[in-house]
Protein backbone atom coordinates (compact mmCIF):
# COMPACT_ATOMS: atom_id res chain seq x y z
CA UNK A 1 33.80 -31.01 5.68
CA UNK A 2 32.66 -34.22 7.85
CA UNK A 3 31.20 -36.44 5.81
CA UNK A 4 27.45 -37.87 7.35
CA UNK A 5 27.65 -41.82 5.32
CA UNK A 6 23.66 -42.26 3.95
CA UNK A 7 22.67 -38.46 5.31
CA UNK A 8 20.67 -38.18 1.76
CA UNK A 9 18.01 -41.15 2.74
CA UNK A 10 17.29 -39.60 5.49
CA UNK A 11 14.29 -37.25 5.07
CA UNK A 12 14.40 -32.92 5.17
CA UNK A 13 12.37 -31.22 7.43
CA UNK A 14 11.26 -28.14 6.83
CA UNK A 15 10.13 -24.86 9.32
CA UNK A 16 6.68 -25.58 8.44
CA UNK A 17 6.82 -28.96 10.11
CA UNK A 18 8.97 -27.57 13.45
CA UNK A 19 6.33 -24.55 13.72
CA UNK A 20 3.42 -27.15 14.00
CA UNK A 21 5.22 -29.16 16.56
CA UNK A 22 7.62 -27.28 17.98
CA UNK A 23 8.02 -28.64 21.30
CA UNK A 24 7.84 -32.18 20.32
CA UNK A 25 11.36 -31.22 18.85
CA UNK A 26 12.79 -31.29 22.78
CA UNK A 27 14.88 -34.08 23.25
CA UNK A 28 16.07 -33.48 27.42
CA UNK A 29 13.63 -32.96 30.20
CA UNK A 30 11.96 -29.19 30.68
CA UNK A 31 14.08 -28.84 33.85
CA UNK A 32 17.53 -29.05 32.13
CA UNK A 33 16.98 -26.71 29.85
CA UNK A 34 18.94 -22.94 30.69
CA UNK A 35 17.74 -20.56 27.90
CA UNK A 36 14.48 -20.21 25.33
CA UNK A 37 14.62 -17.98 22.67
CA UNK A 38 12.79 -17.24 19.87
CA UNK A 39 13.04 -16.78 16.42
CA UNK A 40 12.27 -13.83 13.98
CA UNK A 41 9.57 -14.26 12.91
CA UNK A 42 9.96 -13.48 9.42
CA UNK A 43 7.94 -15.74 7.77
CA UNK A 44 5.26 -16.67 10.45
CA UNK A 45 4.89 -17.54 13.56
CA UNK A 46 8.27 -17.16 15.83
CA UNK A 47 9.58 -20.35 16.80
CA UNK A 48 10.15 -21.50 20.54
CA UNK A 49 13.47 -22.65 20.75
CA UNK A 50 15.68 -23.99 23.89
CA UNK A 51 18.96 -24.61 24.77
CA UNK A 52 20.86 -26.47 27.82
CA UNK A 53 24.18 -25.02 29.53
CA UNK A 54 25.76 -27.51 27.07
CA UNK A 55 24.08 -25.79 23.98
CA UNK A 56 24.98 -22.53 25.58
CA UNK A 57 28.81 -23.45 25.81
CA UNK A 58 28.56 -24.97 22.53
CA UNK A 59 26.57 -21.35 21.29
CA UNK A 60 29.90 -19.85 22.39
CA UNK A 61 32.03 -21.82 21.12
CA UNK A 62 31.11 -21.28 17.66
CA UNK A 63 31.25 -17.84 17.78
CA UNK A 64 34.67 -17.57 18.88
CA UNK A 65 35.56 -19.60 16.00
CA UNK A 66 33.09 -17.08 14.24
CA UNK A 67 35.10 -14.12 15.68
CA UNK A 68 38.81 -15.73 15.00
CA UNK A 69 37.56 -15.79 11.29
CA UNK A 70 37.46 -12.08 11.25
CA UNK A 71 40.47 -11.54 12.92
CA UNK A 72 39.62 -10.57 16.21
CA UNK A 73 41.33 -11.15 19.61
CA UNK A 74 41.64 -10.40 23.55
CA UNK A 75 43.03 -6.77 22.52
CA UNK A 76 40.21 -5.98 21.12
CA UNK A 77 37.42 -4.26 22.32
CA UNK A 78 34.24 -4.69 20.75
CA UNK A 79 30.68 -2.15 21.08
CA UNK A 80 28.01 -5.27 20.49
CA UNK A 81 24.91 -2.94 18.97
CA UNK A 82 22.33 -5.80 18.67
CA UNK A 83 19.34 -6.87 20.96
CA UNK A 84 20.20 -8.45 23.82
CA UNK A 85 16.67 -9.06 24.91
CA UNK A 86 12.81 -10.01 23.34
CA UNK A 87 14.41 -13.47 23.26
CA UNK A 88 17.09 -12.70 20.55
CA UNK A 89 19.79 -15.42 20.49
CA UNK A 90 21.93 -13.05 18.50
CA UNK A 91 23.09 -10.46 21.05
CA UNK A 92 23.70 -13.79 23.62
CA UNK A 93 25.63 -15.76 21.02
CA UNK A 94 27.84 -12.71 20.31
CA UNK A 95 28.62 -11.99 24.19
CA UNK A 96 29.17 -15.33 24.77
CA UNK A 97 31.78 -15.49 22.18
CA UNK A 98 33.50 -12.20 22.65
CA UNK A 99 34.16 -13.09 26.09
CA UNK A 100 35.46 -17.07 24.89
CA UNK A 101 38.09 -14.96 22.97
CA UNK A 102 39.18 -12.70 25.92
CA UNK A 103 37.74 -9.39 24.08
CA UNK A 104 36.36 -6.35 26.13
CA UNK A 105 32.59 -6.33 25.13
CA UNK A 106 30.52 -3.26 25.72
CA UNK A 107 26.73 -4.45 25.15
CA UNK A 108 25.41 -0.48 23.69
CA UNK A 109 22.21 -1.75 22.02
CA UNK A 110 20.84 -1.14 18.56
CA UNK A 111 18.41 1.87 19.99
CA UNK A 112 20.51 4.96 19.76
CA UNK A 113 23.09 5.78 17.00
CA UNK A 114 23.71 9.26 19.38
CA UNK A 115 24.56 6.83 22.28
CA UNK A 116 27.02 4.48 20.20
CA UNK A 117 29.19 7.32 18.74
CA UNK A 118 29.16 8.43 22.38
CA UNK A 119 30.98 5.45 23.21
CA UNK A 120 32.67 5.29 20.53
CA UNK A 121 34.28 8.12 21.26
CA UNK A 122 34.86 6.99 25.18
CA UNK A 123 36.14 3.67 24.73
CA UNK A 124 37.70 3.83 21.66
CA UNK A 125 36.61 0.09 20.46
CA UNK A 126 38.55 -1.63 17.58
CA UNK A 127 35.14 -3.52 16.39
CA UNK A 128 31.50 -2.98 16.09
CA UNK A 129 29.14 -6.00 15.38
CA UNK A 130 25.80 -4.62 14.32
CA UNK A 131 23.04 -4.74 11.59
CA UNK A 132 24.57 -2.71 8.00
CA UNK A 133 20.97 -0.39 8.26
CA UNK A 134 21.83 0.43 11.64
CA UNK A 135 25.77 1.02 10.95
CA UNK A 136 24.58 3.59 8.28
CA UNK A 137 22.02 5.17 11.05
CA UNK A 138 25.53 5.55 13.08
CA UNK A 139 27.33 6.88 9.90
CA UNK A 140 24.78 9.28 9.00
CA UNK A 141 24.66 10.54 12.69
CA UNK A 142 28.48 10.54 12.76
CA UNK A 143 28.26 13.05 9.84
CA UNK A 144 25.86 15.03 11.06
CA UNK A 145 27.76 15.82 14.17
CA UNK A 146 30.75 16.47 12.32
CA UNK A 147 32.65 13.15 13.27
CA UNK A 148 34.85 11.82 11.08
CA UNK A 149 34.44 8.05 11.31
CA UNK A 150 37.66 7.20 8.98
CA UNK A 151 39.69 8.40 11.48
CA UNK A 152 37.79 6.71 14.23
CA UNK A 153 39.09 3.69 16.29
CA UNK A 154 36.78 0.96 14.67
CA UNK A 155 38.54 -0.59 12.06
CA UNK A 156 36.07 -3.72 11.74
CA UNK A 157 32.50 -3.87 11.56
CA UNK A 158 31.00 -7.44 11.84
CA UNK A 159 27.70 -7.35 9.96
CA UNK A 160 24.63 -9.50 10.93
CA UNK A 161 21.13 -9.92 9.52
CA UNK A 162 21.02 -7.57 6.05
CA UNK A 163 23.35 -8.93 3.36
CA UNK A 164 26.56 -6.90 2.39
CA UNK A 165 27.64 -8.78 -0.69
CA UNK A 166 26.26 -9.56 -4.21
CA UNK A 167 26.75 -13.42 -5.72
CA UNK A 168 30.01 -12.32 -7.08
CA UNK A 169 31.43 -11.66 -3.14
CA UNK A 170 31.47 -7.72 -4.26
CA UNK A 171 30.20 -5.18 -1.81
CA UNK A 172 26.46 -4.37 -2.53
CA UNK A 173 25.53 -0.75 -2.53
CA UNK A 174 25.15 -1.20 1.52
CA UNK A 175 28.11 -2.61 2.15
CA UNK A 176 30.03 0.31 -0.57
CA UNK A 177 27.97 3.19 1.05
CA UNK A 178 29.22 1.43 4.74
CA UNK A 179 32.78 0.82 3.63
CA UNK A 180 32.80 4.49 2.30
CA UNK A 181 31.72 6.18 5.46
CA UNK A 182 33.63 4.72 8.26
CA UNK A 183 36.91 3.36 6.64
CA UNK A 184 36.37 0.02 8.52
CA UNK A 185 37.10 -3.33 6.93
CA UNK A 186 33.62 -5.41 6.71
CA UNK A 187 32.76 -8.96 7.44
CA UNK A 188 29.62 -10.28 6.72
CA UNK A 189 27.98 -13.46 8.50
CA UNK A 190 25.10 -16.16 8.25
CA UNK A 191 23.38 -17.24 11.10
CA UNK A 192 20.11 -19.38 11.90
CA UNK A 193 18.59 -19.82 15.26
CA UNK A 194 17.49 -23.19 15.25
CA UNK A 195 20.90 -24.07 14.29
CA UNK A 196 22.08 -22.11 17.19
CA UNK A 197 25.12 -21.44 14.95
CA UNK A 198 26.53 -18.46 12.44
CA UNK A 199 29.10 -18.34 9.84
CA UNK A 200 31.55 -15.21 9.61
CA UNK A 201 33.82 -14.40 6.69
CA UNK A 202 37.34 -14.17 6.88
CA UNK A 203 39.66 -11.18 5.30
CA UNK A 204 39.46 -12.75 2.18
CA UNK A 205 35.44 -11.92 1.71
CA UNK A 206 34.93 -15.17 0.39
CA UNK A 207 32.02 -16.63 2.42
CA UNK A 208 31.11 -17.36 5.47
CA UNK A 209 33.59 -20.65 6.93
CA UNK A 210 31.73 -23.47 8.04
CA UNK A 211 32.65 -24.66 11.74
CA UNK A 212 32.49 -28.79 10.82
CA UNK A 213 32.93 -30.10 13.92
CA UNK A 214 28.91 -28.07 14.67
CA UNK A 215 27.27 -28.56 11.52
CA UNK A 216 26.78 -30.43 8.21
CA UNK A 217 25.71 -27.95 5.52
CA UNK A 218 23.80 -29.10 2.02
CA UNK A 219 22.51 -27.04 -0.60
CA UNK A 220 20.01 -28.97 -2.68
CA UNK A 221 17.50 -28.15 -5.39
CA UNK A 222 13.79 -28.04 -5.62
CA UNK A 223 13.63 -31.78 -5.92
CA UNK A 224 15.99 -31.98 -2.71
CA UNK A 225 19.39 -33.27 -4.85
CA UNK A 226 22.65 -32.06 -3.94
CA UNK A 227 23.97 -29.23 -6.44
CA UNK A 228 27.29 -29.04 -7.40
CA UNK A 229 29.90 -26.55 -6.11
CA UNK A 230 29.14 -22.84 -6.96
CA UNK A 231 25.19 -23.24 -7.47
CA UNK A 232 22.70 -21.88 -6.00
CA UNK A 233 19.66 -23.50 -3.58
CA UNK A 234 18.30 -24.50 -0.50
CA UNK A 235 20.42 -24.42 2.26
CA UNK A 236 20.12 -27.82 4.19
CA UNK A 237 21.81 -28.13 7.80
CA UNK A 238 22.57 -31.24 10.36
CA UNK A 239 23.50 -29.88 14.14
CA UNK A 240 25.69 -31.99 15.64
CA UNK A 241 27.10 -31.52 19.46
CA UNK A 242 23.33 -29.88 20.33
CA UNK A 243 21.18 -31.37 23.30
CA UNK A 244 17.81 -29.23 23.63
CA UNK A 245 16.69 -29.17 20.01
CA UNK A 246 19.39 -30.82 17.48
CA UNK A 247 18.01 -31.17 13.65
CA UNK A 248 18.94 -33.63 10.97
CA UNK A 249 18.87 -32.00 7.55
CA UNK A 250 16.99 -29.09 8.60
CA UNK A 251 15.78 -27.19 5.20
CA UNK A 252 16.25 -23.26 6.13
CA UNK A 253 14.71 -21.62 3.07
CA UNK A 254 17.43 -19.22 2.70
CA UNK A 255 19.58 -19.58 -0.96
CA UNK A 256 22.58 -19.55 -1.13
CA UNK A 257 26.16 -21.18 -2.71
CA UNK A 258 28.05 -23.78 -1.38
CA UNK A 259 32.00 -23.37 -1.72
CA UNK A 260 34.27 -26.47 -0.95
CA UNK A 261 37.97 -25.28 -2.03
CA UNK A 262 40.45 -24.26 -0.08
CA UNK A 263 40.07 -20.62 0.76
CA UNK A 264 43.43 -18.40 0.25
CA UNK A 265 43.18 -17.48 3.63
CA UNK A 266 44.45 -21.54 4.11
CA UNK A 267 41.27 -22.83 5.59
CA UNK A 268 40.15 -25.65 4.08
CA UNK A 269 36.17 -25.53 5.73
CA UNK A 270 33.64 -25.04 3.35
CA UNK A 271 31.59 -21.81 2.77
CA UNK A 272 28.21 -20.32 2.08
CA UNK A 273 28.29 -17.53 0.16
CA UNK A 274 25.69 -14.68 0.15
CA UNK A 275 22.08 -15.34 1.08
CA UNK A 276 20.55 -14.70 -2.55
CA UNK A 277 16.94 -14.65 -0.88
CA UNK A 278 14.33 -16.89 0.71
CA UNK A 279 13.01 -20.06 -1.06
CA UNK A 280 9.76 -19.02 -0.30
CA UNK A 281 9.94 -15.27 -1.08
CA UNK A 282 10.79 -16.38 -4.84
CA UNK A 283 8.52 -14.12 -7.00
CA UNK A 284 6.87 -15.13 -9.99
CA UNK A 285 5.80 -12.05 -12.62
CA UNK A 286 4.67 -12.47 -16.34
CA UNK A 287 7.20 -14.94 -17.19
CA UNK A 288 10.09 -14.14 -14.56
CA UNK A 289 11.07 -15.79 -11.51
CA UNK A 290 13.41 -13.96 -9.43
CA UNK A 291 14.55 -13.14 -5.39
CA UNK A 292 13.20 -9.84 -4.13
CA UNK A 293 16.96 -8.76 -3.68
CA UNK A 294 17.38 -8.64 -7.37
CA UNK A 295 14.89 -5.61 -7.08
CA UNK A 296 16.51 -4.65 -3.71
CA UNK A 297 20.07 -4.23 -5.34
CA UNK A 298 19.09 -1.90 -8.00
CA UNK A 299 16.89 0.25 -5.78
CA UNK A 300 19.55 0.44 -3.50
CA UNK A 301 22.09 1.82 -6.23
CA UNK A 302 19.29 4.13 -7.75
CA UNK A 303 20.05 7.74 -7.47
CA UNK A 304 17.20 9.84 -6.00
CA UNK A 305 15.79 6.63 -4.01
CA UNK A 306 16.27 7.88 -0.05
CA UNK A 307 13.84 4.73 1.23
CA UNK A 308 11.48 2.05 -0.22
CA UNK A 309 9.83 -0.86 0.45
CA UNK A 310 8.67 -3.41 -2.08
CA UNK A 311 5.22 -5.20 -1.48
CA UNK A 312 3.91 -8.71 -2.74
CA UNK A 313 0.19 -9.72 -3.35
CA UNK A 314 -1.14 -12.51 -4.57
CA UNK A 315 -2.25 -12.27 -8.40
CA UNK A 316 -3.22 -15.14 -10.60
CA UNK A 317 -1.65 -19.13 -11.33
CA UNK A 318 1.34 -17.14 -13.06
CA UNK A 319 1.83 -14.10 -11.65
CA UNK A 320 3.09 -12.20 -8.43
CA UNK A 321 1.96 -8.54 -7.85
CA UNK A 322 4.74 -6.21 -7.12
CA UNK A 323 4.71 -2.29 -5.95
CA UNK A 324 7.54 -0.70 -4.53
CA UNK A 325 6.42 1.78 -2.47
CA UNK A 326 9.85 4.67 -3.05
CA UNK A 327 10.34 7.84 -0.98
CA UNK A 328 13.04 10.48 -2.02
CA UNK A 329 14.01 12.37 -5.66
CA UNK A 330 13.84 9.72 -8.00
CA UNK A 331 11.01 9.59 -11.15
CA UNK A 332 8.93 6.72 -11.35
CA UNK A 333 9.62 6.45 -15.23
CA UNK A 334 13.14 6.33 -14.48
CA UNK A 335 12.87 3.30 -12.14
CA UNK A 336 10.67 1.67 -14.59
CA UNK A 337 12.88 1.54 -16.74
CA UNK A 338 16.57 1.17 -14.97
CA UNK A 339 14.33 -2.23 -13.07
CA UNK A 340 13.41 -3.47 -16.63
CA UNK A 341 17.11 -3.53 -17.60
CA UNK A 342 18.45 -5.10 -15.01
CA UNK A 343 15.41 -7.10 -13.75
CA UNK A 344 13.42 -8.04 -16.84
CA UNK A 345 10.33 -6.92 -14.56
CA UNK A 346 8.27 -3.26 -14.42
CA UNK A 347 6.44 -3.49 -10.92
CA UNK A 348 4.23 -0.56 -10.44
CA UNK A 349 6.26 2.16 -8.45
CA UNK A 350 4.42 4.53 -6.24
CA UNK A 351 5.57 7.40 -4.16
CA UNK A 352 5.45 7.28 -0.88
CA UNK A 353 6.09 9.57 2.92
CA UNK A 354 8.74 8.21 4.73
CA UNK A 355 6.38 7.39 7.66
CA UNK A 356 4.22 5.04 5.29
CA UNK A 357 7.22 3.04 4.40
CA UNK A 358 9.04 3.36 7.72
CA UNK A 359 5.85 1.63 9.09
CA UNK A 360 6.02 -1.33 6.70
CA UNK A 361 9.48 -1.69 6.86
CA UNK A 362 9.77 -1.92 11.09
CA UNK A 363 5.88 -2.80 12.20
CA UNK A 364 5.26 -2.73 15.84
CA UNK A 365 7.28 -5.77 17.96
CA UNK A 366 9.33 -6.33 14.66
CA UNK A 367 13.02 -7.52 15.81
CA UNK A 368 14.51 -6.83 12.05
CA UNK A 369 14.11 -3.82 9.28
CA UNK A 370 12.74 -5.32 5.96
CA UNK A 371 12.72 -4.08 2.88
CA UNK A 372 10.28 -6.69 1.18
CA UNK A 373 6.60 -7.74 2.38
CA UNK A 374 5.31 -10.81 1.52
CA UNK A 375 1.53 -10.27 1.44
CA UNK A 376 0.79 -13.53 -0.77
């Protein structure tokens, strides 16, 4: 990775910060600037955030170097089933980089899995680059319609936005249930608007691979030092090459590892392994501290649980409240107890329709599904 001499006396920012001045972040003139997006959203207020024709070539750049990590090339063709509009960089960054590579790019849309098996079944695509919830919408559809997806044409699914991987670089329940259902070989990535930049795995599942010649990536502690190889914290990044908007250690608040050998797949870029949660989501509960997907990842693997949503209130100096709101078979003893044995924790469960939790988990103008609500 390029080493940045003295990078570490130079003071993080943090979103906080950009959200109160966002604009004063612009560093061309208003008329050279091509493309505004936004971000999520997910914790607060969605960020403004612009990009010249240089940042745009430089956008697609990286994914193609994204895309080449999974394997893909100009034989492929690819069914791109993310947003393309609201001001989502994703769907852009992806067409932009399909098309560097030379790949046909059909643009179906996250809105109907009835639509993209329709498709599917046209065009025959190789890939599909899509959220895993909305994958297993597909899958589940697929099923229902008698459609066997093994023997489909997609034999790679590129995964955005919803983790597919534990610490340990295993599948998650997700990413098993996914893998299960449609035969296809999955790659997970990391991306971050403001950094106007992802990072996609290669075969080996090891991590997303750092493009170096785009972006210096830390991953510091609560007292901002540099943690060794392998640990987990905050994941710190420098743009470089970026004209509208660049940032200089840029604190993200996602989690995550930081991998600098040599990957068997012969790069020698460095990697982030799975988001572990955000730095600010970190729950606090009668003596535990712990990332909302700790809970996730055993709900997810629960028998009986169909759907659920977990929700976070303030309590006291030491303590979170937690409910997890659960829809399906499942007993709420049960979950007690399989959540104290993995988790150390018993939130208080509570049943739940599926239109009560379906409303927390996509509210109205809501760009991602969630499966935790921070109400702190």
């Amino acid at each position: 990775m390029t080493e940045v001499p003295h990078l570490e006396s130079v003071p993080t920012v943090d979103k906080r910060v950009v959200s109160e001045r966002n604009l004063d972040f612009l560093c061309v003139p208003r008329e050279r600037i091509v493309e505004i997006v936004t971000t999520s959203g997910t914790t607060g207020q969605p960020l403004l955030w612009m990009l010249t024709d240089a940042d745009l070539r430089r956008l697609g750049a990286n994914e193609k170097l994204s895309f080449d990590c999974a394997g893909l090339t100009a034989s492929d063709t690819v069914l791109v089933a993310t947003a393309m509009d609201r001001c989502f960089i994703a769907g852009a960054a992806y067409w932009l980089g399909l098309r560097e590579l030379g790949c046909a790019v059909a643009r179906v849309g996250p809105s109907s899995p009835a639509y993209v098996l329709e498709v599917m079944q046209r065009l025959q695509p190789t890939a599909i680059v899509a959220v895993p919830s909305f994958l297993r919408l597909i899958a589940a559809k697929a099923q229902e319609s008698g459609i066997d997806l093994c023997q489909a044409s997609v034999k790679k699914l590129v995964c955005i936005g919803e983790p597919i991987r534990d610490r340990s670089f295993a599948l998650n329940a997700a990413g098993r249930a996914l893998e299960a259902a449609s035969g296809a070989k999955l790659f997970s990535t990391y991306g971050v608007t403001e950094l106007a930049n992802s990072l996609c795995e290669c075969e080996a599942g090891r991590g997303g691979h750092l493009h170096d010649q785009q972006l210096f990536v830390e991953v510091l502690d609560d007292d901002g030092r540099a943690l060794p190889n392998g640990e987990v914290g905050e994941v710190v990044a420098t743009t470089f090459g970026v004209e509208a908007m660049p940032v200089i250690r840029y604190r993200t608040g996602d989690c995550a590892a930081l991998f600098r050998e040599p990957c068997v797949c012969g790069r020698v870029t460095p990697r982030i392994g799975p988001i572990v949660g955000r730095k600010n989501q970190r729950l606090k509960f009668k003596g535990v501290s712990l990332f909302p997907s700790a809970l996730q990842a055993v709900l997810d693997e629960a028998d009986g649980v169909e759907t659920f949503v977990i929700v976070a209130t303030a309590g006291n100096e030491l303590s979170d409240e937690i409910e997890v709101l659960v829809h399906g078979s499942a007993s709420e003893a049960g979950l007690r107890e399989l959540l104290q044995a993995r988790t150390k924790i018993t939130p208080r469960i509570r049943r739940a329709s599926r239109e009560e939790i379906e409303s927390l988990q996509l509210p109205p103008n809501a760009r991602k599904r969630r499966t935790f609500v921070d109400l702190r």
